[in-house]
C-alpha atoms as a PDB file:
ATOM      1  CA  UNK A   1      62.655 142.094 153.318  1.00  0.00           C
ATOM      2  CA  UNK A   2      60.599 139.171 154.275  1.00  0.00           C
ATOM      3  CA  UNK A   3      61.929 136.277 156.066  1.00  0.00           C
ATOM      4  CA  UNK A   4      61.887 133.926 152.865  1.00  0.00           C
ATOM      5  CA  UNK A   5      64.156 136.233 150.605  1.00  0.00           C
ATOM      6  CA  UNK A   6      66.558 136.959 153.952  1.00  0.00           C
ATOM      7  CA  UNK A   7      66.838 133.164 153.575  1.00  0.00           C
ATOM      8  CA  UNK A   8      67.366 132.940 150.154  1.00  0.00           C
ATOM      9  CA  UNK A   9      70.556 135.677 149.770  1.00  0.00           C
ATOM     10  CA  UNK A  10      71.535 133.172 152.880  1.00  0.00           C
ATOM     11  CA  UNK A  11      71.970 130.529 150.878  1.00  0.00           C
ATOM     12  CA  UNK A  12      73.610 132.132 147.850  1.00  0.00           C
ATOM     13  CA  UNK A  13      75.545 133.834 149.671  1.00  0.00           C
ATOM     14  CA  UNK A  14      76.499 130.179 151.338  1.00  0.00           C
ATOM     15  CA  UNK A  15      76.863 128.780 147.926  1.00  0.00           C
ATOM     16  CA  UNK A  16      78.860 131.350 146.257  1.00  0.00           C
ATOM     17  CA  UNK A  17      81.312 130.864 149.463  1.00  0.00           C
ATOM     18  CA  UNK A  18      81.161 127.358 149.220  1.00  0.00           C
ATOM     19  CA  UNK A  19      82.169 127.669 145.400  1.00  0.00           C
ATOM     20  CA  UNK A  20      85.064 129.860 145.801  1.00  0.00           C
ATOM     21  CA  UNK A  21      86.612 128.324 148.697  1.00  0.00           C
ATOM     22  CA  UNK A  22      85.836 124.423 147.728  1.00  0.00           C
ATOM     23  CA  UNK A  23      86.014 124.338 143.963  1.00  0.00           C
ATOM     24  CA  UNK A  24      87.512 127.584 142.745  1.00  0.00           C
ATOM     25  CA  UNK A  25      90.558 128.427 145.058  1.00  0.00           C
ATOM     26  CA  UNK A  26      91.368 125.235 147.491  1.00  0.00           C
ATOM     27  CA  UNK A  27      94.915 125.245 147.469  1.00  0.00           C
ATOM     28  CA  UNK A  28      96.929 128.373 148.656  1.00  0.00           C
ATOM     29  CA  UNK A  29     100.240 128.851 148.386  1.00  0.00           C
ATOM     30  CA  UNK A  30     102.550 129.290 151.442  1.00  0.00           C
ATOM     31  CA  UNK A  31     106.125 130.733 151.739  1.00  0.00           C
ATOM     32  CA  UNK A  32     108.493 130.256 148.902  1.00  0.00           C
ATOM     33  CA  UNK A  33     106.770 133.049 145.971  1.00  0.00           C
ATOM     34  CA  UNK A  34     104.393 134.441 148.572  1.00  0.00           C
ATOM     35  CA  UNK A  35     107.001 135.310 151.456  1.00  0.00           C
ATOM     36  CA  UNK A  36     106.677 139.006 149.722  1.00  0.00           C
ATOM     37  CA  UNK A  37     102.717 139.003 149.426  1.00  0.00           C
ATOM     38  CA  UNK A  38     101.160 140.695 152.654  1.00  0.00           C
ATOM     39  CA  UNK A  39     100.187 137.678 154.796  1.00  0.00           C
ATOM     40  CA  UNK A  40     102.606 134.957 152.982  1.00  0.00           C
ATOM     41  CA  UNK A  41     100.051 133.506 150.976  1.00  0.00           C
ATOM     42  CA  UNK A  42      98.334 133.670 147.342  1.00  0.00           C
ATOM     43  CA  UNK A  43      95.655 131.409 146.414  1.00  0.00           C
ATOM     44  CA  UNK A  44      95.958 129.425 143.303  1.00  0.00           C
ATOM     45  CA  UNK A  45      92.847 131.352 141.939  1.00  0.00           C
ATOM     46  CA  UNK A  46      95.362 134.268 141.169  1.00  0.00           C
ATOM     47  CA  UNK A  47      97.077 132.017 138.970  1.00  0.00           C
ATOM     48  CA  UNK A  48      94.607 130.290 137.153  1.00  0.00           C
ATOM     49  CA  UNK A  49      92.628 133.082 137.048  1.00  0.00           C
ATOM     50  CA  UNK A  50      94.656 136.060 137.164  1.00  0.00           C
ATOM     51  CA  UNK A  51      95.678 136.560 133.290  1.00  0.00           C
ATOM     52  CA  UNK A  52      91.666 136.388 132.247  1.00  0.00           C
ATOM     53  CA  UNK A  53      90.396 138.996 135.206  1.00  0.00           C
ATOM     54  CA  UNK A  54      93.532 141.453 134.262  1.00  0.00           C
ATOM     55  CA  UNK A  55      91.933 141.234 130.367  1.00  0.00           C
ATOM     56  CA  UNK A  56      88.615 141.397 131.332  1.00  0.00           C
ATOM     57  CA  UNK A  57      89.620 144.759 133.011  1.00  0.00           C
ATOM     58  CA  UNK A  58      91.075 146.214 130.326  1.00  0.00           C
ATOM     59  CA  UNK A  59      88.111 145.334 128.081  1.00  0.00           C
ATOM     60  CA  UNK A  60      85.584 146.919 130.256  1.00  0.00           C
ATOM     61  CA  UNK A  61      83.778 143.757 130.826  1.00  0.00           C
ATOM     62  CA  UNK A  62      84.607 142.914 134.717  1.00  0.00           C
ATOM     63  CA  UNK A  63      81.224 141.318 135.375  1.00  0.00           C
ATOM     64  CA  UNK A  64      82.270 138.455 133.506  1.00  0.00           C
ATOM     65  CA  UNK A  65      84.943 137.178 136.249  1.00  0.00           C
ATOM     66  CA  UNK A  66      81.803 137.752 138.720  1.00  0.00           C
ATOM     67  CA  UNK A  67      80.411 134.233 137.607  1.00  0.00           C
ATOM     68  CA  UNK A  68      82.246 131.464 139.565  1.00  0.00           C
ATOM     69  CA  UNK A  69      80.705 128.917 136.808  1.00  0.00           C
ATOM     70  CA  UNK A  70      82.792 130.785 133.826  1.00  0.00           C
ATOM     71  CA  UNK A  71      86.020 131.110 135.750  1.00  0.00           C
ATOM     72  CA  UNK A  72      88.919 128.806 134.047  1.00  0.00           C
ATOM     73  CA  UNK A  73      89.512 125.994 136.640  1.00  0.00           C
ATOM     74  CA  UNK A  74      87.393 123.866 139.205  1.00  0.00           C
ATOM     75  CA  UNK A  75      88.994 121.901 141.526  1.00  0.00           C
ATOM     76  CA  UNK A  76      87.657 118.666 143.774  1.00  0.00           C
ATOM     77  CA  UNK A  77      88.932 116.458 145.880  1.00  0.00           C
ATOM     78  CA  UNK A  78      90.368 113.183 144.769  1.00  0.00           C
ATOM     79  CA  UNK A  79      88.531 110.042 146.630  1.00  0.00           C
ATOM     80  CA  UNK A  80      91.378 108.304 149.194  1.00  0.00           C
ATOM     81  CA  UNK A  81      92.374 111.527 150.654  1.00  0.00           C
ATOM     82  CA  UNK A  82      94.180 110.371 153.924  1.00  0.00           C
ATOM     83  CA  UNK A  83      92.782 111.342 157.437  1.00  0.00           C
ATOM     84  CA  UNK A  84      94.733 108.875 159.563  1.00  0.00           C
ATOM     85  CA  UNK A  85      97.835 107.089 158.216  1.00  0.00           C
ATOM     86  CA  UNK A  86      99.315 104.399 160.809  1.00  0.00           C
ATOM     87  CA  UNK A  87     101.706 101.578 160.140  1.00  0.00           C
ATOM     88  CA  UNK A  88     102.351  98.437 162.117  1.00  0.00           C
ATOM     89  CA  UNK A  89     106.049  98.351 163.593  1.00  0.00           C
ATOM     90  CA  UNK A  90     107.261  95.370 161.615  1.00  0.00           C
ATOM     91  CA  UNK A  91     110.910  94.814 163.524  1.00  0.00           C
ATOM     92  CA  UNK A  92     111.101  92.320 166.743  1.00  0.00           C
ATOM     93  CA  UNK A  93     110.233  93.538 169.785  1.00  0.00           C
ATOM     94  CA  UNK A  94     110.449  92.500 173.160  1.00  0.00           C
ATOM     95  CA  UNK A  95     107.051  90.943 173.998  1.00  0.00           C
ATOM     96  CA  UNK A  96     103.224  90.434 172.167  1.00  0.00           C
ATOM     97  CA  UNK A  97     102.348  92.826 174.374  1.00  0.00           C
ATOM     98  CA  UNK A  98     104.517  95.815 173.103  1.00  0.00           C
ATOM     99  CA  UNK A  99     104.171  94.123 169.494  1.00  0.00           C
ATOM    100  CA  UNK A 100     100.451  94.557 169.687  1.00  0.00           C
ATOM    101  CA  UNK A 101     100.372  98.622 170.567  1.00  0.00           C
ATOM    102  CA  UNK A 102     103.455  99.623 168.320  1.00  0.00           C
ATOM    103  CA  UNK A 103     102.169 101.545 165.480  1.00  0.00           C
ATOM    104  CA  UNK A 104     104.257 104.510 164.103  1.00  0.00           C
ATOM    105  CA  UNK A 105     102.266 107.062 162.347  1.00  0.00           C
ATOM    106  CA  UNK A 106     102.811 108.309 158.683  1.00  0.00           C
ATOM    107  CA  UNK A 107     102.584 111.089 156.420  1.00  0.00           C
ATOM    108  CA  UNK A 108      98.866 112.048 155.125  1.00  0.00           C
ATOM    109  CA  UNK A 109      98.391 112.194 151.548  1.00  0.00           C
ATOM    110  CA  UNK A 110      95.889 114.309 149.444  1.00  0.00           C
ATOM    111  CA  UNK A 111      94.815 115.084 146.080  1.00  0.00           C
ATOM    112  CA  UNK A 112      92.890 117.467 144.645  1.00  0.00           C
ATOM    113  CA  UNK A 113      91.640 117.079 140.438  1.00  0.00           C
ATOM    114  CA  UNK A 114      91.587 120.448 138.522  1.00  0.00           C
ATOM    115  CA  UNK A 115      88.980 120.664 135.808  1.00  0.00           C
ATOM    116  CA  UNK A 116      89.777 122.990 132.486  1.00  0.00           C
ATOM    117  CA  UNK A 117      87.243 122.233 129.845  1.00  0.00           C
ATOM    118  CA  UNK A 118      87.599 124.831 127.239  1.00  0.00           C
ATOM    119  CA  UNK A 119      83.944 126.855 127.491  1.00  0.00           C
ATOM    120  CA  UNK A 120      84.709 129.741 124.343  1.00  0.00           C
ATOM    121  CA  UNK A 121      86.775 130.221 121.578  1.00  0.00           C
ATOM    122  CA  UNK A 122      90.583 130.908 121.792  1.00  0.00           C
ATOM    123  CA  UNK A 123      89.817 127.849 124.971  1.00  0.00           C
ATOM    124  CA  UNK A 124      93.282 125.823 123.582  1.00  0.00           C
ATOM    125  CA  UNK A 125      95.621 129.111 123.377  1.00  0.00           C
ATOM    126  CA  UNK A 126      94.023 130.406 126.937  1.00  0.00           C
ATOM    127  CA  UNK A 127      94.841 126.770 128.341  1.00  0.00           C
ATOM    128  CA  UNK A 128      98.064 126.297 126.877  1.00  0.00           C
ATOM    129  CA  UNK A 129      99.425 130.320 128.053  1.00  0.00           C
ATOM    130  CA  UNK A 130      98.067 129.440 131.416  1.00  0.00           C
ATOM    131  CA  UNK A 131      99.462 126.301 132.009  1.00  0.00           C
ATOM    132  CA  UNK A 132     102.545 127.116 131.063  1.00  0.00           C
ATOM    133  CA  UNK A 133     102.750 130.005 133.479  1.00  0.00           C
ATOM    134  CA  UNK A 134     101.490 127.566 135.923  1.00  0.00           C
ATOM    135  CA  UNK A 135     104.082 125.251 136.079  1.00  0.00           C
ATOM    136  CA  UNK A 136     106.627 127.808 136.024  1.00  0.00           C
ATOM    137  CA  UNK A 137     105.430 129.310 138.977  1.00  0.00           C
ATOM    138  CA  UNK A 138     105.195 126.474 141.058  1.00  0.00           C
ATOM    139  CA  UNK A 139     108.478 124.946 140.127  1.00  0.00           C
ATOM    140  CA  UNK A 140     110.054 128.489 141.234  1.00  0.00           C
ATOM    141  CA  UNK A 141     107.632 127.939 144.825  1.00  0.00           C
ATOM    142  CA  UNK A 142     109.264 124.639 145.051  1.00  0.00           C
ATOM    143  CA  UNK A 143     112.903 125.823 144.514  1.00  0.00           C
ATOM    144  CA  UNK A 144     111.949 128.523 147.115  1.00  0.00           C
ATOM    145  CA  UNK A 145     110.724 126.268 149.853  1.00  0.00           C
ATOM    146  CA  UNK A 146     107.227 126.974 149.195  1.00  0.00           C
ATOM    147  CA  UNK A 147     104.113 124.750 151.159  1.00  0.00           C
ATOM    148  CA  UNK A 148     100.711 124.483 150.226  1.00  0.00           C
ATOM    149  CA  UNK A 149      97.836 124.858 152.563  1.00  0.00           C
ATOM    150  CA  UNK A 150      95.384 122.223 150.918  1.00  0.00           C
ATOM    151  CA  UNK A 151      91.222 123.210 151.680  1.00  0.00           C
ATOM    152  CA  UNK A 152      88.733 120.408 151.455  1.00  0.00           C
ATOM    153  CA  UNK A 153      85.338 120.056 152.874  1.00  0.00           C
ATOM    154  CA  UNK A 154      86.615 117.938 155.767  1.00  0.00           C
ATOM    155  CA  UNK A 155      90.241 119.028 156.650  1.00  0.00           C
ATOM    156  CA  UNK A 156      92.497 121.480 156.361  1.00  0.00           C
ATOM    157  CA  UNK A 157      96.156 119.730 155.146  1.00  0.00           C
ATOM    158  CA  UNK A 158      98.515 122.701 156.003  1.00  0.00           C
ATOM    159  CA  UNK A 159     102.821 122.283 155.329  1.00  0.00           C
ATOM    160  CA  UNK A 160     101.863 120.445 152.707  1.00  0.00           C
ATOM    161  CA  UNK A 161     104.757 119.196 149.475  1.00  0.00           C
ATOM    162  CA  UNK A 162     103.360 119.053 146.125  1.00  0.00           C
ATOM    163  CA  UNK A 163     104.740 115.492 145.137  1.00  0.00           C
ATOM    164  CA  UNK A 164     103.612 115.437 141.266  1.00  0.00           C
ATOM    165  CA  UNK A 165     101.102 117.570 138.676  1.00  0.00           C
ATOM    166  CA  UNK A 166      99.762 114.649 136.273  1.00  0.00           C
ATOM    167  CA  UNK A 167      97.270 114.192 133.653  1.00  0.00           C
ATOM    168  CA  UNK A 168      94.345 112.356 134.241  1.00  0.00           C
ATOM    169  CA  UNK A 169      91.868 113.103 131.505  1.00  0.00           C
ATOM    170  CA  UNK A 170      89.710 109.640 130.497  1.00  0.00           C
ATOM    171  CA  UNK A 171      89.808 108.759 126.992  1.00  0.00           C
ATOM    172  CA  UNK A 172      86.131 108.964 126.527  1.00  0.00           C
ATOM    173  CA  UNK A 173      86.339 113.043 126.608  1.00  0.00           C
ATOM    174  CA  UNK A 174      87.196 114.932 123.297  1.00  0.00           C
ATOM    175  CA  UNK A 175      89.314 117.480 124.749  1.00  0.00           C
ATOM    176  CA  UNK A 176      92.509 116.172 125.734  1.00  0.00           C
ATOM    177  CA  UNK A 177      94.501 117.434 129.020  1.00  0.00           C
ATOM    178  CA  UNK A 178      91.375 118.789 130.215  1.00  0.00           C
ATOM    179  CA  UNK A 179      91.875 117.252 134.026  1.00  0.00           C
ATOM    180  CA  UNK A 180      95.102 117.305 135.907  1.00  0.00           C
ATOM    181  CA  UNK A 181      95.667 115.588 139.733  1.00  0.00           C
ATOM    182  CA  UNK A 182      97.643 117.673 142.154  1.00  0.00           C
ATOM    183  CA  UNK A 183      99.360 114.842 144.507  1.00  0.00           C
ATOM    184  CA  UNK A 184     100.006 116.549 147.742  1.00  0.00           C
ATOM    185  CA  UNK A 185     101.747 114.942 151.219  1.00  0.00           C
ATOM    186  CA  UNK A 186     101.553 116.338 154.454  1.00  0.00           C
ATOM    187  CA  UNK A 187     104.782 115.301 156.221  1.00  0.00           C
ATOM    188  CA  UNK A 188     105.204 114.669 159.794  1.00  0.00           C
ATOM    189  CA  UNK A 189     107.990 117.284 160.282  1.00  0.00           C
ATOM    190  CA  UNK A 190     107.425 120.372 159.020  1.00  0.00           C
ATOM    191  CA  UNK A 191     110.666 122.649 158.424  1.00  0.00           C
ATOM    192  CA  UNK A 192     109.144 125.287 161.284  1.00  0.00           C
ATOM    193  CA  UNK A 193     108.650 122.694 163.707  1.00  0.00           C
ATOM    194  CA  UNK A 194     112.534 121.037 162.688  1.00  0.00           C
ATOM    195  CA  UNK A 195     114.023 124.246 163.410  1.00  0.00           C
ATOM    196  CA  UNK A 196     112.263 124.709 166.566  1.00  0.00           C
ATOM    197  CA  UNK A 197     113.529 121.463 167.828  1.00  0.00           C
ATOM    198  CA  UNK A 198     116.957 122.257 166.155  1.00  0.00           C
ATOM    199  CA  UNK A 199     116.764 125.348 168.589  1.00  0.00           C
ATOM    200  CA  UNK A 200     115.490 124.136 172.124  1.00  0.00           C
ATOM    201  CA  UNK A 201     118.543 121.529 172.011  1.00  0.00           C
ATOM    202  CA  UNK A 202     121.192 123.845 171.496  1.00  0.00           C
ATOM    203  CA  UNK A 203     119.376 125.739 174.251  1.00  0.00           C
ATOM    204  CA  UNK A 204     119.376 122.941 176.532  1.00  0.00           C
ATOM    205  CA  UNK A 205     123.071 122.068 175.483  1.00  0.00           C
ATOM    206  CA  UNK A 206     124.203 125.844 176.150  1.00  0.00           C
ATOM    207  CA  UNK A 207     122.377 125.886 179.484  1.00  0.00           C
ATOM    208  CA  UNK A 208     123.966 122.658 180.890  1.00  0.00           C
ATOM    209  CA  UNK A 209     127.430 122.990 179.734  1.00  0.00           C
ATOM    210  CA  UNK A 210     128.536 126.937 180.260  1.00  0.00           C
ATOM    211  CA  UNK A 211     131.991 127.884 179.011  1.00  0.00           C
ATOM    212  CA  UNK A 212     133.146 131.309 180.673  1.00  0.00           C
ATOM    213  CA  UNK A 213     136.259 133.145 180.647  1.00  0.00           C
ATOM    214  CA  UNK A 214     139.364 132.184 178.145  1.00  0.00           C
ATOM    215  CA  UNK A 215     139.317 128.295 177.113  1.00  0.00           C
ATOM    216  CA  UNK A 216     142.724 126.942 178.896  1.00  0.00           C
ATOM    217  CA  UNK A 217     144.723 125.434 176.413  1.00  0.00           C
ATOM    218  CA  UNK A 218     146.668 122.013 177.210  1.00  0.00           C
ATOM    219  CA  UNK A 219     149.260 123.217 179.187  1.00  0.00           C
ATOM    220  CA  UNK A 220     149.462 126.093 182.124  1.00  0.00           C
ATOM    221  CA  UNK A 221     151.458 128.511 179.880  1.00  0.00           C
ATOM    222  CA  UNK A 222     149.238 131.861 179.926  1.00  0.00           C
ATOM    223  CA  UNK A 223     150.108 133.430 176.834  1.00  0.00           C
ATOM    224  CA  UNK A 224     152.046 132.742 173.574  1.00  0.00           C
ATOM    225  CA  UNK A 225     155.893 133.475 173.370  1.00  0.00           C
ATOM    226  CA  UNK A 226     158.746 132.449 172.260  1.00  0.00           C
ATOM    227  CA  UNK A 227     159.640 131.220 176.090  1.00  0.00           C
ATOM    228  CA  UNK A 228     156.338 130.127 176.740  1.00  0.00           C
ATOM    229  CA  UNK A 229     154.593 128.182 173.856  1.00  0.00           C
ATOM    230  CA  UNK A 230     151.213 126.496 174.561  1.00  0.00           C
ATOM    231  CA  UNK A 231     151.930 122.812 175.912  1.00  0.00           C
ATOM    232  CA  UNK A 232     155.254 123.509 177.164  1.00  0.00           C
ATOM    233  CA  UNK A 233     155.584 124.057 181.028  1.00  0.00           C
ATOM    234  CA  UNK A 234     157.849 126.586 183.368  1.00  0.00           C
ATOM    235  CA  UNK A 235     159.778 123.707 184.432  1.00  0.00           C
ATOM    236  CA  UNK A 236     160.473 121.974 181.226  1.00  0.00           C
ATOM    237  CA  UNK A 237     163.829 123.077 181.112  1.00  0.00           C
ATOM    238  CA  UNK A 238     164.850 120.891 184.416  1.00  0.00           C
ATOM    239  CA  UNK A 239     163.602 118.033 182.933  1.00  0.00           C
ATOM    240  CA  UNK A 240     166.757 115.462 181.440  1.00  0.00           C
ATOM    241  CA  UNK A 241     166.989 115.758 177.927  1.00  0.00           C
ATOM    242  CA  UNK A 242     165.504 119.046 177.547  1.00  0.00           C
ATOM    243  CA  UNK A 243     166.770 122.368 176.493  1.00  0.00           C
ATOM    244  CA  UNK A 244     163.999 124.540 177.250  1.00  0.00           C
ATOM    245  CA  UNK A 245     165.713 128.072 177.853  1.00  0.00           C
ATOM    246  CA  UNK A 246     166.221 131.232 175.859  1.00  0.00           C
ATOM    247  CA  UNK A 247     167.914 130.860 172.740  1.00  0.00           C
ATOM    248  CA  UNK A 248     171.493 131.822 171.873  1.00  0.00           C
ATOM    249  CA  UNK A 249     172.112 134.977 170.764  1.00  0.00           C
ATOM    250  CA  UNK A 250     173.680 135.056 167.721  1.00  0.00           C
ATOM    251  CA  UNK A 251     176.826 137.610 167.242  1.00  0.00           C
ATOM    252  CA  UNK A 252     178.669 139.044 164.923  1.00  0.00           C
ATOM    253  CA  UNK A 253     182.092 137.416 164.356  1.00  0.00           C
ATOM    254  CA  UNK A 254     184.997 139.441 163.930  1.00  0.00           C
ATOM    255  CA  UNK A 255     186.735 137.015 161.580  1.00  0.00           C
ATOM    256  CA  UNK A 256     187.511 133.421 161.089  1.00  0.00           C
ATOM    257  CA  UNK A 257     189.033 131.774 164.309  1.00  0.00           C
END
């Protein structure tokens, strides 16, 4: 194979990639549905494309899926995707000087547009089976504690929260609810890195204050009698005004006195 047609497979090969893991499949799912899929992740593709490959399978006609242009959603990234997100502190502080280099940093937002134009017949029943599935799958990811890992051509937004799913289709198309906006926000805690702080300071806490042996109670009393009740001493019965001692026995009478 000559050098030219080495480079040309190259750059299909490039573009198909480029395709699949840009416009076709950028947002994966994380946790919540796919804790029980081998890895703990499924790419959207499965669900926006999943119903049409399993038909295409049972119709003999595979090669169809094959084309990346046919496939039922293309996705993009929204312009204003976030990068860096710093505020200014805005309480009083102690001097210009500290005023001047307080910033606090912020969550980083992304979105990503998903294209559906209907390309054959049977487009508007396809759109509104898959859809609905759609939603109901990632309302159950949500109730699960489900992330997104968000894939764009200049970052990687991993933990991420899907804040809202929203139309966006312009009014000068003819097919309505043909583009919807996937609002995403990467937040500065992620629950992984919570409960690994959560951890290291009941470590720390445990390491600096051991308990051993029995916990004393409030008084020296080593066990729990009727003669020696916790927070009541040996000596209390010497003390004036106490009748600490063993109690009266109480016996039989023979008969009124």
């Amino acid at each position: 194979m000559s050098g030219t047609n080495i480079l040309t497979v190259t750059n299909t090969i490039g573009l198909q990639l480029f395709k699949l893991g840009f416009q076709i499949s950028p947002i994966i799912l994380t946790g919540g549905i796919a804790q029980y899929i081998a890895g703990g992740m499924l790419p959207i593709v499965a669900l926006t494309q999943g119903a049409s490959f399993a038909l295409s399978l049972l119709s003999g006609n595979a090669g169809a899926d094959l084309d990346l242009d046919s496939y039922f959603a293309h996705f993009e990234p929204v312009p204003g995707a976030d990068l860096i997100n710093t505020q200014l502190g805005q309480y009083p502080f102690a001097n210009q000087t500290i005023a001047a280099n307080s910033t606090i940093a912020q969550p980083l937002h992304v979105s990503m547009i998903m294209k559906i134009p209907g390309q054959n017949a049977g487009a508007y029943t396809q759109k509104f089976l898959i859809m609905g599935a759609l939603q109901a799958t990632l309302i159950k990811h949500q109730q699960l504690g489900g992330t997104y890992s968000v894939l764009t051509p200049s970052y990687l937004y991993t933990n991420c929260i899907l804040l809202r799913l929203r139309d966006a289709t312009g009014g000068s198309g003819k097919q309505p609810q043909n583009q919807w906006i996937f609002d995403f926000e990467q937040p500065l805690i992620t629950q992984a890195a919570a409960q690994a702080a959560q951890n290291a300071l009941t470590q720390q806490v445990t390491n600096q204050t051991p308990i051993t042996g029995q916990p004393m109670t409030s008084g020296p009393g080593v066990g729990t009698s009727l003669f020696n009740a916790p927070g009541s001493g040996a000596g209390a019965a010497n003390l004036t005004g106490t009748s600490v001692g063993v109690p009266p026995v109480n016996t039989p009478t023979t008969g009124a006195s």
